[in-house]
Protein backbone atom coordinates (compact mmCIF):
# COMPACT_ATOMS: atom_id res chain seq x y z
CA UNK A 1 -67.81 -53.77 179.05
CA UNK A 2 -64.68 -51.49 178.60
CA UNK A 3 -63.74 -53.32 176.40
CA UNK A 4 -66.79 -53.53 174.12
CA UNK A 5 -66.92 -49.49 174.69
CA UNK A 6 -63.07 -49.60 173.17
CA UNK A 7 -64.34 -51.94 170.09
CA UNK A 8 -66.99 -49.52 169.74
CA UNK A 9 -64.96 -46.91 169.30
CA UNK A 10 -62.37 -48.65 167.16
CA UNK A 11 -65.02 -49.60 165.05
CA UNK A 12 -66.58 -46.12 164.73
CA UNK A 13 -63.08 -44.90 164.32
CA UNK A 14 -63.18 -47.68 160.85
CA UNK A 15 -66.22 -46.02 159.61
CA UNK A 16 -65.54 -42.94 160.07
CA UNK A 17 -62.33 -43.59 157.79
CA UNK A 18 -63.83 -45.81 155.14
CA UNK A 19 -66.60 -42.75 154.58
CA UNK A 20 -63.81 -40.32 154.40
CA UNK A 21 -61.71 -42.18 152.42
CA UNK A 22 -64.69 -42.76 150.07
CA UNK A 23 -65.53 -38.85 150.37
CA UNK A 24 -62.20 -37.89 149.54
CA UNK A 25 -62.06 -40.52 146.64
CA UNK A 26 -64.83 -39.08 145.12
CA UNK A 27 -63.57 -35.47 145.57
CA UNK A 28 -60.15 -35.86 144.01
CA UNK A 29 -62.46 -37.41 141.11
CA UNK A 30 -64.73 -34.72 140.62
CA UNK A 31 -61.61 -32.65 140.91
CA UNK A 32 -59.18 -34.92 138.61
CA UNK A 33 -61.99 -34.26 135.72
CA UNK A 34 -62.85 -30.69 136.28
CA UNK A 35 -59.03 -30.74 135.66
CA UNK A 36 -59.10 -33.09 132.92
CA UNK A 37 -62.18 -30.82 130.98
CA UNK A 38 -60.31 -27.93 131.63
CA UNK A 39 -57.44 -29.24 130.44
CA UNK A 40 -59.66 -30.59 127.28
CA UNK A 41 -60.72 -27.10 127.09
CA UNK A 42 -57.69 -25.28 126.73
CA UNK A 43 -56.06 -28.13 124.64
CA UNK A 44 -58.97 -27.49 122.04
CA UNK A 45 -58.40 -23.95 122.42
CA UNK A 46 -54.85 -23.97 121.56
CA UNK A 47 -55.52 -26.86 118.76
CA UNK A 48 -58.09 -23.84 117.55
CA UNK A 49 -55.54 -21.18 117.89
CA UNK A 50 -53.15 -23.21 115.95
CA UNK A 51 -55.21 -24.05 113.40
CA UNK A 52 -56.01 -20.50 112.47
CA UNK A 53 -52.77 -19.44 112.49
CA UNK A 54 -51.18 -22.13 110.11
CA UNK A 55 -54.19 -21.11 108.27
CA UNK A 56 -52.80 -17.50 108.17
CA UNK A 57 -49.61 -18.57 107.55
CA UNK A 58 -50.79 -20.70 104.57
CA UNK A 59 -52.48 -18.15 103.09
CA UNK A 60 -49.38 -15.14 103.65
CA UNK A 61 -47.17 -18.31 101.79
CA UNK A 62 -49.60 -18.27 99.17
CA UNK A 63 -49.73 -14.66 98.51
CA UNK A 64 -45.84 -14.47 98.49
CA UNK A 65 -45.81 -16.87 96.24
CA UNK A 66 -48.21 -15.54 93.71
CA UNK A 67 -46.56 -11.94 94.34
CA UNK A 68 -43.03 -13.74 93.62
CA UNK A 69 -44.40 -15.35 90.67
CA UNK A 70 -45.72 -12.44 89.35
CA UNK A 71 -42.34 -10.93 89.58
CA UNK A 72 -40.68 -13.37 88.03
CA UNK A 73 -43.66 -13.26 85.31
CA UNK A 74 -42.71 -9.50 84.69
CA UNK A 75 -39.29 -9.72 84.75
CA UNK A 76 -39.11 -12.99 82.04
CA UNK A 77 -41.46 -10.88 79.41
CA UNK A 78 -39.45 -7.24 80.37
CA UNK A 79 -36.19 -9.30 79.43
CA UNK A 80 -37.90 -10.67 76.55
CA UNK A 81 -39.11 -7.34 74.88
CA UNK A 82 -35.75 -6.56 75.58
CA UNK A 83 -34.08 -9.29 73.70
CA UNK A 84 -36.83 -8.71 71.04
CA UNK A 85 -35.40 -5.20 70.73
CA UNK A 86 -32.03 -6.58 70.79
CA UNK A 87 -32.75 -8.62 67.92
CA UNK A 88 -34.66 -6.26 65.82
CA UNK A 89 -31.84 -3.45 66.31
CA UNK A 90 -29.09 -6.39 65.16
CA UNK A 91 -31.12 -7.26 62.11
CA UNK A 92 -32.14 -3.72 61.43
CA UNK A 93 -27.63 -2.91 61.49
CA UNK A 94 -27.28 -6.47 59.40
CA UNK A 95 -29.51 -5.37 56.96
CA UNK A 96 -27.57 -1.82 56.46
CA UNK A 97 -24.22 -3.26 56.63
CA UNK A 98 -25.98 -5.46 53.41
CA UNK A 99 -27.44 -2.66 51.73
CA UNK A 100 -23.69 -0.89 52.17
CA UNK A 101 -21.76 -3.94 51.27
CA UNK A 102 -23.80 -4.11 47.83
CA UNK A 103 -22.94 -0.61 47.17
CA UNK A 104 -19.29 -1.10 47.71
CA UNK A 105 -19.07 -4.04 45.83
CA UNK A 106 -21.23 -2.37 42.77
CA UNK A 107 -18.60 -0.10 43.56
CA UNK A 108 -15.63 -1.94 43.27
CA UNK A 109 -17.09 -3.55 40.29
CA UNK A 110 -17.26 -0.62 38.29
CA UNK A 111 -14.19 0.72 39.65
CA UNK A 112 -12.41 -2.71 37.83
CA UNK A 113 -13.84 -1.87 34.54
CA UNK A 114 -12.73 1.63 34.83
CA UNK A 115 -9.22 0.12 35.87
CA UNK A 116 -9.19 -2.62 32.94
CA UNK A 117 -10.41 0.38 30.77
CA UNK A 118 -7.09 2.55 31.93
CA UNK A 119 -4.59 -0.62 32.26
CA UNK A 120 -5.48 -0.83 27.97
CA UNK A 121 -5.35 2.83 27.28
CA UNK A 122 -1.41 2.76 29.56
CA UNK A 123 -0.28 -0.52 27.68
CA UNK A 124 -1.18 1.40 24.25
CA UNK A 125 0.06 4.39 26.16
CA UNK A 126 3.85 1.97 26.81
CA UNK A 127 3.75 0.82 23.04
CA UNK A 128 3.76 4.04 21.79
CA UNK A 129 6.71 5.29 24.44
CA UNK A 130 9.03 2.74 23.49
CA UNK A 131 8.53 3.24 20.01
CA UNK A 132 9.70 7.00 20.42
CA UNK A 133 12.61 6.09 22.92
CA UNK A 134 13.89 3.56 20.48
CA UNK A 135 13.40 5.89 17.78
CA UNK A 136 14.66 8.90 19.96
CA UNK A 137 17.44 6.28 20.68
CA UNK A 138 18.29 5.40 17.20
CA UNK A 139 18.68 9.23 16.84
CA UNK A 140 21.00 9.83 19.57
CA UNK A 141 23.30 7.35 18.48
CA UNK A 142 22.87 8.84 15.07
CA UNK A 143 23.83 12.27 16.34
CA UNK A 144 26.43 11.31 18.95
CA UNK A 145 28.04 8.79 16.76
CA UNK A 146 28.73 6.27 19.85
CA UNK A 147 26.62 3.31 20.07
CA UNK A 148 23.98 2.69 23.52
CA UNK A 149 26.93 0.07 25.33
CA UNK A 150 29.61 2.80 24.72
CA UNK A 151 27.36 5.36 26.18
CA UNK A 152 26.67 2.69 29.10
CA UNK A 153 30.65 2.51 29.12
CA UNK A 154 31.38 5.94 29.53
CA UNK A 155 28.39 6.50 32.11
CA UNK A 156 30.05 3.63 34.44
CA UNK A 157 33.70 4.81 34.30
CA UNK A 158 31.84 8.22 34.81
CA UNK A 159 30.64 6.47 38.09
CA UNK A 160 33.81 4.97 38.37
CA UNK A 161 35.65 7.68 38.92
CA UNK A 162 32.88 9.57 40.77
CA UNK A 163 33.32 6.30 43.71
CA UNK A 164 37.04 6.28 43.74
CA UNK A 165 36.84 10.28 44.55
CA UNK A 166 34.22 9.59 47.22
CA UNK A 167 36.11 6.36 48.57
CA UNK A 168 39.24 8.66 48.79
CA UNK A 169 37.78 11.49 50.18
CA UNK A 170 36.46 8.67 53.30
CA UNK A 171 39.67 7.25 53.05
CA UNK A 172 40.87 10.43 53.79
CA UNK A 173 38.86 11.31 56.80
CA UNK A 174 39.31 8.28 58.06
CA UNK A 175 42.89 7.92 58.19
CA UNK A 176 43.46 12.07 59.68
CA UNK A 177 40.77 10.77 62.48
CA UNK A 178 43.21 7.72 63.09
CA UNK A 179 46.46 9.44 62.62
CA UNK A 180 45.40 12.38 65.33
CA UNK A 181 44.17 9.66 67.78
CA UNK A 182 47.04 7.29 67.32
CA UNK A 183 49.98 9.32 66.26
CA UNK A 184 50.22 11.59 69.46
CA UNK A 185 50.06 8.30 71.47
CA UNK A 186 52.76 5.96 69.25
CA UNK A 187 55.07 9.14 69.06
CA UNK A 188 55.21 9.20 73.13
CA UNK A 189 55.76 6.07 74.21
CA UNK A 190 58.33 5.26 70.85
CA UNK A 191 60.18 8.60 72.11
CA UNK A 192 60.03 7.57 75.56
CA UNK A 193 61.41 4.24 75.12
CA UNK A 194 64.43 5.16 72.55
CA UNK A 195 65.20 8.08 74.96
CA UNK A 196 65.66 6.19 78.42
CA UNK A 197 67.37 3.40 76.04
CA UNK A 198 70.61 5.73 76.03
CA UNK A 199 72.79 2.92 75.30
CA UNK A 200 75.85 3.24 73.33
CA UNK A 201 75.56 1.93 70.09
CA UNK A 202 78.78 2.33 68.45
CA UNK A 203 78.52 -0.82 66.12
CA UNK A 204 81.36 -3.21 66.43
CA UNK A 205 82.93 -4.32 63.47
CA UNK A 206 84.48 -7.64 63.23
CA UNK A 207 88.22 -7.75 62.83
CA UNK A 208 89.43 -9.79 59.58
CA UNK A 209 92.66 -7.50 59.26
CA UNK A 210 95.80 -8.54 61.55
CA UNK A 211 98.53 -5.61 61.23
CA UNK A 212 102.31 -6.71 60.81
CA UNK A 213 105.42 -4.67 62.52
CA UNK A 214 106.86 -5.61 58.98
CA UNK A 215 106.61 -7.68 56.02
CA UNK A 216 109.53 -9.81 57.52
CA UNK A 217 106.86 -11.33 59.73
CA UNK A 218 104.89 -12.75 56.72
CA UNK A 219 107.67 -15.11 55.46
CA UNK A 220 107.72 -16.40 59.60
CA UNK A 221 104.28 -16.53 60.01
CA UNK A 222 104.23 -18.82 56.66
CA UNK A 223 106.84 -20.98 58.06
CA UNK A 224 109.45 -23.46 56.62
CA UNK A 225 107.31 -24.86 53.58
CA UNK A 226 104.19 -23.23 55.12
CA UNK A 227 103.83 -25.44 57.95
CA UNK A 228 103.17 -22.20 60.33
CA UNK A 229 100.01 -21.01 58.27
CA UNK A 230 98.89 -24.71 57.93
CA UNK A 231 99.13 -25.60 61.99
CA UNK A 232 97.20 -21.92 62.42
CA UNK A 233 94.65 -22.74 59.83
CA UNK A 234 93.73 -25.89 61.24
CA UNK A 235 93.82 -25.23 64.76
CA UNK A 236 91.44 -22.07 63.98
CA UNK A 237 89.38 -23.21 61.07
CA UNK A 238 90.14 -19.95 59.72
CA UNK A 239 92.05 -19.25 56.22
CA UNK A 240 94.57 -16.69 56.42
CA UNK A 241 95.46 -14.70 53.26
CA UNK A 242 98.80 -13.40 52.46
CA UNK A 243 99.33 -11.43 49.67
CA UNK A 244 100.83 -8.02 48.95
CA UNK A 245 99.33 -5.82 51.05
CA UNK A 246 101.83 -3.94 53.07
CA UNK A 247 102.14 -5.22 56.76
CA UNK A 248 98.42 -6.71 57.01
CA UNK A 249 97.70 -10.38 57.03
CA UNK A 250 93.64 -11.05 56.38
CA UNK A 251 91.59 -13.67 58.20
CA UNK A 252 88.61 -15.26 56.62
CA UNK A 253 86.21 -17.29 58.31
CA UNK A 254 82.02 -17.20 58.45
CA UNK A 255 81.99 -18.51 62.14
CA UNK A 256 82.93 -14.71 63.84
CA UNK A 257 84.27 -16.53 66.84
CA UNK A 258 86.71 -18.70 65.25
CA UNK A 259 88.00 -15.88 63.45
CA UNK A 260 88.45 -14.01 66.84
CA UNK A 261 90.28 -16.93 68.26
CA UNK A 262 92.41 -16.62 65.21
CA UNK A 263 92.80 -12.94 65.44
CA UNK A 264 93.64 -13.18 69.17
CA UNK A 265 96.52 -16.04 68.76
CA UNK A 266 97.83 -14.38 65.68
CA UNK A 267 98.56 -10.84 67.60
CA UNK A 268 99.79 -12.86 70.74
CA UNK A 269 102.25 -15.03 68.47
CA UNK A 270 103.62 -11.85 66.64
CA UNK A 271 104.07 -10.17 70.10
CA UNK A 272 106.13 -13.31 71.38
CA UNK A 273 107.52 -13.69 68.11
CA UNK A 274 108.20 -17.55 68.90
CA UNK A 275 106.33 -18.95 65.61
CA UNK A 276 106.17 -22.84 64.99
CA UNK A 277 103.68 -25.85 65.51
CA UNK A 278 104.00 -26.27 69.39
CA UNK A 279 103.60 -22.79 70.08
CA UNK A 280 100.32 -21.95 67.38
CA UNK A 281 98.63 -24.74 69.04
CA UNK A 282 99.78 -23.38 72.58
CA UNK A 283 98.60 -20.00 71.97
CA UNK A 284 95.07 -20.95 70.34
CA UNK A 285 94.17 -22.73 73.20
CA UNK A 286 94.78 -19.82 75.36
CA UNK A 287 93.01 -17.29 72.82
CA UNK A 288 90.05 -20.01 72.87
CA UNK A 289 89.79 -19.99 76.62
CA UNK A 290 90.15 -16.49 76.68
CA UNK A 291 87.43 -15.65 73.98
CA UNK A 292 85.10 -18.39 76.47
CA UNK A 293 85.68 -16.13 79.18
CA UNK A 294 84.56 -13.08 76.85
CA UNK A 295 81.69 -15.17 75.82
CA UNK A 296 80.47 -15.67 79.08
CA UNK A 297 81.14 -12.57 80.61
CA UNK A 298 79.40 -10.83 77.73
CA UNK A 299 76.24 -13.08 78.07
CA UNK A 300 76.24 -12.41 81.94
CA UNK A 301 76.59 -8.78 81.30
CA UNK A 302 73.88 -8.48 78.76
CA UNK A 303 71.37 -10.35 81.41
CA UNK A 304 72.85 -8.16 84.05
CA UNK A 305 71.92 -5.23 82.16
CA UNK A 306 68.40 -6.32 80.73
CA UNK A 307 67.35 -7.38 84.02
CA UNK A 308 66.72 -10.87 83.41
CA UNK A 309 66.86 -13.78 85.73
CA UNK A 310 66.51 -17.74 85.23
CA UNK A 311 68.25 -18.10 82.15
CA UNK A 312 69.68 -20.99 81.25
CA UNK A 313 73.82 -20.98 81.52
CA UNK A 314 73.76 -22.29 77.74
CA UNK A 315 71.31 -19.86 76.78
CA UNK A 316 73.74 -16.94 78.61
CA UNK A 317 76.73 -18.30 76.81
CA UNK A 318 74.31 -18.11 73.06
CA UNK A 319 73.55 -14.70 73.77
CA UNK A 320 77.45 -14.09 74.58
CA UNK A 321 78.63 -15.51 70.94
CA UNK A 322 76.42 -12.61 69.73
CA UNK A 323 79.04 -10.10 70.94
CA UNK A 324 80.96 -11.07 67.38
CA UNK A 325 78.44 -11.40 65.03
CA UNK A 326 77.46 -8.08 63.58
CA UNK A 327 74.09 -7.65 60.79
CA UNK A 328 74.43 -4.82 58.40
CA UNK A 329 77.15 -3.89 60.78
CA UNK A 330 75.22 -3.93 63.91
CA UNK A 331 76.41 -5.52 66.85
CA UNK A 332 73.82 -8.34 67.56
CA UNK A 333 74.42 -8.36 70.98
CA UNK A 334 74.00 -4.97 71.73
CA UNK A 335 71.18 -4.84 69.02
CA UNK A 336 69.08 -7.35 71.43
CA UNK A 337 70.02 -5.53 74.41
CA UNK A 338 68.21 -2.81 72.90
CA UNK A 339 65.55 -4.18 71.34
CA UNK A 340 64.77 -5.78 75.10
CA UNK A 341 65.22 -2.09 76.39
CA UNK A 342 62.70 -0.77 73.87
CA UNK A 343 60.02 -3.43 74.49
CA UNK A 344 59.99 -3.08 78.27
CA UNK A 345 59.86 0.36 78.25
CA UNK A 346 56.68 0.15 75.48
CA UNK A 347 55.30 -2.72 77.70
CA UNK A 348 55.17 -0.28 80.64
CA UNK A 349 53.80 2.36 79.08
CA UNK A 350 50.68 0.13 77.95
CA UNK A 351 50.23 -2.31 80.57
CA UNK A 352 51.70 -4.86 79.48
CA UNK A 353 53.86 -7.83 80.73
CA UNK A 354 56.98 -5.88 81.55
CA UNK A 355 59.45 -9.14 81.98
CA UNK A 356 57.84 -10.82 79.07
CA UNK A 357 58.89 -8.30 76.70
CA UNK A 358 62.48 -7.97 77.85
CA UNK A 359 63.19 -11.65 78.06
CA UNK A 360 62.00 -11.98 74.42
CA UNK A 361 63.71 -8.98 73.34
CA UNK A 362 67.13 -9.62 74.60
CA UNK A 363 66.44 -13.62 72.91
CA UNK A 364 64.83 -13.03 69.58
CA UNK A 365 67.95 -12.74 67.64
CA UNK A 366 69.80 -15.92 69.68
CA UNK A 367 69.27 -17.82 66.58
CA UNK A 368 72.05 -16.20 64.92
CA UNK A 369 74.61 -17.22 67.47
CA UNK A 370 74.28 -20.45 65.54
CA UNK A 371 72.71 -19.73 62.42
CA UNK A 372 75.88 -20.38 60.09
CA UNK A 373 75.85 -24.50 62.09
CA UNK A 374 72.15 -24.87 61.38
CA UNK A 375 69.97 -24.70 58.56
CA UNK A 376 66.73 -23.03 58.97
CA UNK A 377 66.23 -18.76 59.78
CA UNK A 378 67.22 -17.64 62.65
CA UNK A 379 63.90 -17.28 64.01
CA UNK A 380 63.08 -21.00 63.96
CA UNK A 381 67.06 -21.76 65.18
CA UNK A 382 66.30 -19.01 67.97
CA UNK A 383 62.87 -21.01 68.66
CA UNK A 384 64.10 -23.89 68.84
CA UNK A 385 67.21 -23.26 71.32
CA UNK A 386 64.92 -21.35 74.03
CA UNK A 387 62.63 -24.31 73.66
CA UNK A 388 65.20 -27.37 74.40
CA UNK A 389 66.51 -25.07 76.92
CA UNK A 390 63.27 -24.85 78.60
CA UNK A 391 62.03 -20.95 78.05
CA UNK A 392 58.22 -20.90 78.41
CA UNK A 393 56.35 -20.47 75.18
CA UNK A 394 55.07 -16.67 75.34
CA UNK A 395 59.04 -16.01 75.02
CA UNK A 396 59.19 -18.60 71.79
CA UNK A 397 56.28 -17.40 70.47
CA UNK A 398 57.97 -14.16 70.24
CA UNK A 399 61.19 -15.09 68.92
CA UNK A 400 58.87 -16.94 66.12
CA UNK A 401 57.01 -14.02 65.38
CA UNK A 402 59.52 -11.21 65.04
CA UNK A 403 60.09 -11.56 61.47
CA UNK A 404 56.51 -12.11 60.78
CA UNK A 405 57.15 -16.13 59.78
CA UNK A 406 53.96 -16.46 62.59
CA UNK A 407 51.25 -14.22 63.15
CA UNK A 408 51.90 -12.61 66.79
CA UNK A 409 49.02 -13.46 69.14
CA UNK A 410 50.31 -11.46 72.05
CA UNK A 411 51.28 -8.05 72.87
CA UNK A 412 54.40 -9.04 73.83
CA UNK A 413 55.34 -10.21 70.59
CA UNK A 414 53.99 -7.28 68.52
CA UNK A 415 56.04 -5.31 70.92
CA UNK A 416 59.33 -7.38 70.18
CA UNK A 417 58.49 -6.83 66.43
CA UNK A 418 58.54 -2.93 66.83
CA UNK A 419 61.26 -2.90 69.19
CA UNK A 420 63.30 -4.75 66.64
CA UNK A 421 62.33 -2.80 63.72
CA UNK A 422 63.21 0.44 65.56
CA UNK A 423 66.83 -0.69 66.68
CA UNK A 424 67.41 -1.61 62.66
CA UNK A 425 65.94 1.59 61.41
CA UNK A 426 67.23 4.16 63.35
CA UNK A 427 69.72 6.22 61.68
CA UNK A 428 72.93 5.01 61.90
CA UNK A 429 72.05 1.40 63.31
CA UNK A 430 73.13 -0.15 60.16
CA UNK A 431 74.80 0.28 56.92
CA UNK A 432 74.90 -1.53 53.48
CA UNK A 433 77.50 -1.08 50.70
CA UNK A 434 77.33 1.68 48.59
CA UNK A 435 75.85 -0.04 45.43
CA UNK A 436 72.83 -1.70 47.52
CA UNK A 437 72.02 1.23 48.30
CA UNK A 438 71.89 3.56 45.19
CA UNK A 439 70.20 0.50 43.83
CA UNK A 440 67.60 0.90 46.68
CA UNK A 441 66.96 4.39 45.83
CA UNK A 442 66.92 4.08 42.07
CA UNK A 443 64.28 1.50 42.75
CA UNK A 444 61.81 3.60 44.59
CA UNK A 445 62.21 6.42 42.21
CA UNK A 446 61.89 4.42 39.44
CA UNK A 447 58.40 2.44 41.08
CA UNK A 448 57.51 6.06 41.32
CA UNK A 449 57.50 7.66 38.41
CA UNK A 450 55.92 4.34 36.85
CA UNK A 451 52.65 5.83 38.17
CA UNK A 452 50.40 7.89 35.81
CA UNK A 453 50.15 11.35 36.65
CA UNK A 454 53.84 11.95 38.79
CA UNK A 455 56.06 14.76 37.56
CA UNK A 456 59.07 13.88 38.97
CA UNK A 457 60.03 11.79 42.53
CA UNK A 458 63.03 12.28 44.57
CA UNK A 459 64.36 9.06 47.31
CA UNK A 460 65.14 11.31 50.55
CA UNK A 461 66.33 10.39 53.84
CA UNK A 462 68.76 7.62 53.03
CA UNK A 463 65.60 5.68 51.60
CA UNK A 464 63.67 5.83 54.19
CA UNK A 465 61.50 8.60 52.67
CA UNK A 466 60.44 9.27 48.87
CA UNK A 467 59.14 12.73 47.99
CA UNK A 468 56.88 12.24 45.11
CA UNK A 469 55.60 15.94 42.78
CA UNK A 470 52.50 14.84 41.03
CA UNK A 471 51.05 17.33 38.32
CA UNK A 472 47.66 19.04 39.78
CA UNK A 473 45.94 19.25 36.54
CA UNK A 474 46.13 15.24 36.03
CA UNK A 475 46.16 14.16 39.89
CA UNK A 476 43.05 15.85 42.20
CA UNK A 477 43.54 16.17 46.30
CA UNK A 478 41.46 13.27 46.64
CA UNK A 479 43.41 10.29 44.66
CA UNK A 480 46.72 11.71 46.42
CA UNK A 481 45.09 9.54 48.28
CA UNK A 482 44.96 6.28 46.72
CA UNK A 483 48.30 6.83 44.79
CA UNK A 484 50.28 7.22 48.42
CA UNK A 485 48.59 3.21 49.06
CA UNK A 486 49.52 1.73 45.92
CA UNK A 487 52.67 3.36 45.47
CA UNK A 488 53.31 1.89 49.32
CA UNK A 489 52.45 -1.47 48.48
CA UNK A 490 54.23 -1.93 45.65
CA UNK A 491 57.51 -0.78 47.17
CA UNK A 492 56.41 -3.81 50.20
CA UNK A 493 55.98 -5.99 46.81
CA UNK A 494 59.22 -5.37 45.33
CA UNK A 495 61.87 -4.06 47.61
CA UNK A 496 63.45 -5.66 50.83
CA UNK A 497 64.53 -2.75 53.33
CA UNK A 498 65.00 -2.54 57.38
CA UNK A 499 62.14 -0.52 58.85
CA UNK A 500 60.25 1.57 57.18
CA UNK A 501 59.78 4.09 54.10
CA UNK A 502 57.30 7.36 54.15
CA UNK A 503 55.13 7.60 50.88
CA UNK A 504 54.85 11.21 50.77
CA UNK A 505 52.26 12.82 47.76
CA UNK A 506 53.07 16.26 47.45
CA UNK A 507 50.61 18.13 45.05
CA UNK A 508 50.33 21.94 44.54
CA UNK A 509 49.01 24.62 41.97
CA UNK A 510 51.43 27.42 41.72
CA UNK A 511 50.05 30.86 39.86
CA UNK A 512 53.02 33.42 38.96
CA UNK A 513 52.46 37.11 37.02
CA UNK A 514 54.69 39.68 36.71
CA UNK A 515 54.09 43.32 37.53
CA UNK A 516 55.64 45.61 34.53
């Protein structure tokens, strides 16, 4: 029966949870839909809530909108009463600008009448003016007796003259501006460079004249038949003339060397006093090598003395054969040594190439060494020895341009040109026979006193200055002026001369009285 009391019990225990699980089902129900209702509740609530504030929203969109609207309302008509204004100021302007525009050009209108009214009145105004000029015109040259073109004539040489004073005057100014910038300068350095070039320059003349002990030595110096003078003469080249002067034989020959050869084995054959065949042609060998040696030792003396290096030996020995071969009785020889002096010492004293200058200097006359073997000047002879013997072409330009055959396109070479016209010109450089040279002064007083207006000229100076005396009441200050230039160029026209000649004008108003 314990058992059936523990089925019992298990049983009750089975009931007792089916009712409580069917108690508690029910609960959680009736709890699980009060929850759900609520929940209904406050979803409707908020679904409420929601829908009155969207509608608020709706409505605040709405009323922005219309307010925005509005605005935009007001501000599209304020900008168009504006633009209305706009307008109506613009054509109210337009119209004015028309209303003045049809004045002016009623205006201008009238003012072309008035104009076409005056332009008639002036051409009547211009018929009736030239009718009195011409008449006035025709009574002038009535009056005056000279014709309109002669009046014309006399108005333009009027001019004429009037221009040639004013171009002299400028002329004038211009040239004392230049002279008192230039001169100062020129005078320096030309002083400078002939005072530290104190060479001597005692000209050598070349010996032609052989003196005699007596005139016994003629007949032996002839020889048996004249085979002494013949055996000279051709072993020299050189013709020797005896005649009657006393004790003198002369030797005549162009080459200068020969004839110092000649000279040389003439005095040593009248010293030994042995004269025949053997011994002439003895001797002139010696005098040859001996005037070689002179040759030489002259050339390397001249370098030695100039300063310049790298010459050629043949080139040395050219400038040696100079030593006898004088121009206008200047020594060549020492004449280049000067003239290379005098263009190194200008080249220094403007900067310019100091070697240049002397190594054209002491060759621009080297030409002559040879000039009586070649034909040609000696400036082109000169050029063309320093160029087969390899001198660089500054130094030929130079020797080409001396004489003004080329145009000088370096400083060098205008310096070589000075230089050489300043060791001919200076006083005493050269000399010329006696007739040349009253000839040379007749000349420039007689180109002179060809010119209109001179009183009287005088050549001054040894030529190298004429004084010209013009008469004051025919010549004014101002064409001095002019006269000096054409009176200078036509003395360059017609006259050769070394250096240079002064032009001077001299014109002067002299007043004299007497006290009683």
């Amino acid at each position: 029966m314990q058992w059936f009391h523990y089925v019992l019990i298990a049983a009750g225990l089975l009931v007792g949870a089916a009712v409580g699980f069917v108690i508690g089902y029910f609960y959680r129900k009736n709890v699980a839909e009060a929850k759900v209702e609520k929940a209904e509740d406050a979803v409707k609530r908020l679904y409420d809530d929601a829908e009155k504030k969207a509608e608020e929203i709706r409505k605040e969109k709405v009323l922005e909108a219309k307010e925005e609207v509005y605005k935009l309302r007001n501000d599209a008509e304020k900008e168009n009463r504006e633009r209305r204004a706009e307008l109506q100021r613009t054509e109210r302007r337009l119209f004015q600008r028309e209303e003045s525009l049809d004045k002016k050009l009623e205006g201008v209108e009238n003012r072309e009448q008035q104009l076409n009214e005056r332009t008639k009145k002036l051409d009547k105004v211009e018929e009736e003016i030239n009718a009195l000029y011409k008449k006035q015109e025709e009574e002038l040259e009535r009056i005056s007796g000279i014709t309109l073109d002669e009046a014309k004539a006399m108005v333009l040489a009027r001019a004429e003259e009037d221009a040639k004073h004013d171009v002299a005057l400028m002329l004038r100014d211009l040239e004392q501006r230049a002279k008192e910038e230039a001169d100062k300068k020129a005078r320096d350095i030309v002083s400078l460079a002939i005072q530290r070039c104190a060479a001597d320059h005692v000209a050598e003349a070349t010996v032609s004249v052989v003196p005699l002990p007596n005139d016994e030595m003629k007949g032996r110096i002839i020889g048996r038949e004249g085979r002494n003078i013949r055996a000279l003469e051709t072993a020299t080249g050189v013709d020797l003339i005896i005649d009657d002067t006393p004790e003198a034989v002369i030797l005549s020959a162009f080459d200068p060397v020969r004839r110092e050869i000649a000279r040389i084995s003439l005095e040593k054959l009248i010293m030994d006093g042995r004269i025949h065949p053997a011994r002439i042609e003895e001797m002139v060998e010696k005098a040859r090598k001996e005037v070689d040696q002179q040759i030489r030792e002259a050339g390397e003396a001249a370098v030695l003395e100039v300063g310049v290096h790298g010459l050629h030996h043949e080139l040395i020995r050219y400038l040696g054969r100079m030593r006898f071969r004088t121009s206008y009785g200047q020594n060549v020889l020492r004449h280049s040594i000067e003239v290379a002096h005098l263009a190194g010492i200008m080249a220094a004293e403007i900067g310019a190439n100091v070697q240049l200058a002397k190594r054209a200097g002491l060759l621009h006359d080297i030409g002559k060494s040879i000039d009586h073997e070649v034909e040609g000047s000696h400036a082109q002879i000169g050029a063309d020895l320093a160029k087969k013997y390899l001198e660089n072409n500054a130094v030929i330009h130079c020797i080409m341009a001396h004489h003004g055959d080329v145009d000088p396109n370096s400083i060098e070479a205008v310096l070589v040109q000075a230089a050489d016209a300043i060791s001919a010109a200076r006083p005493g450089a050269r000399r010329e026979t006696l007739e040349a040279y009253i000839k040379r002064l007749e000349k420039l007083e007689e180109i002179a006193n060809s010119f209109e207006g001179v009183d009287y000229s005088y050549a001054i100076q040894a030529g190298r200055e004429v004084r010209i005396i013009v008469k004051p009441e025919r010549v004014s200050d101002t064409e001095t002026v002019i006269m000096a230039k054409d009176i200078a160029k036509r003395i360059e026209s017609e006259l050769e001369y070394p250096g240079q000649i002064k032009v001077n004008v001299i014109r002067e108003t002299r007043t004299v009285d007497y006290a009683k």
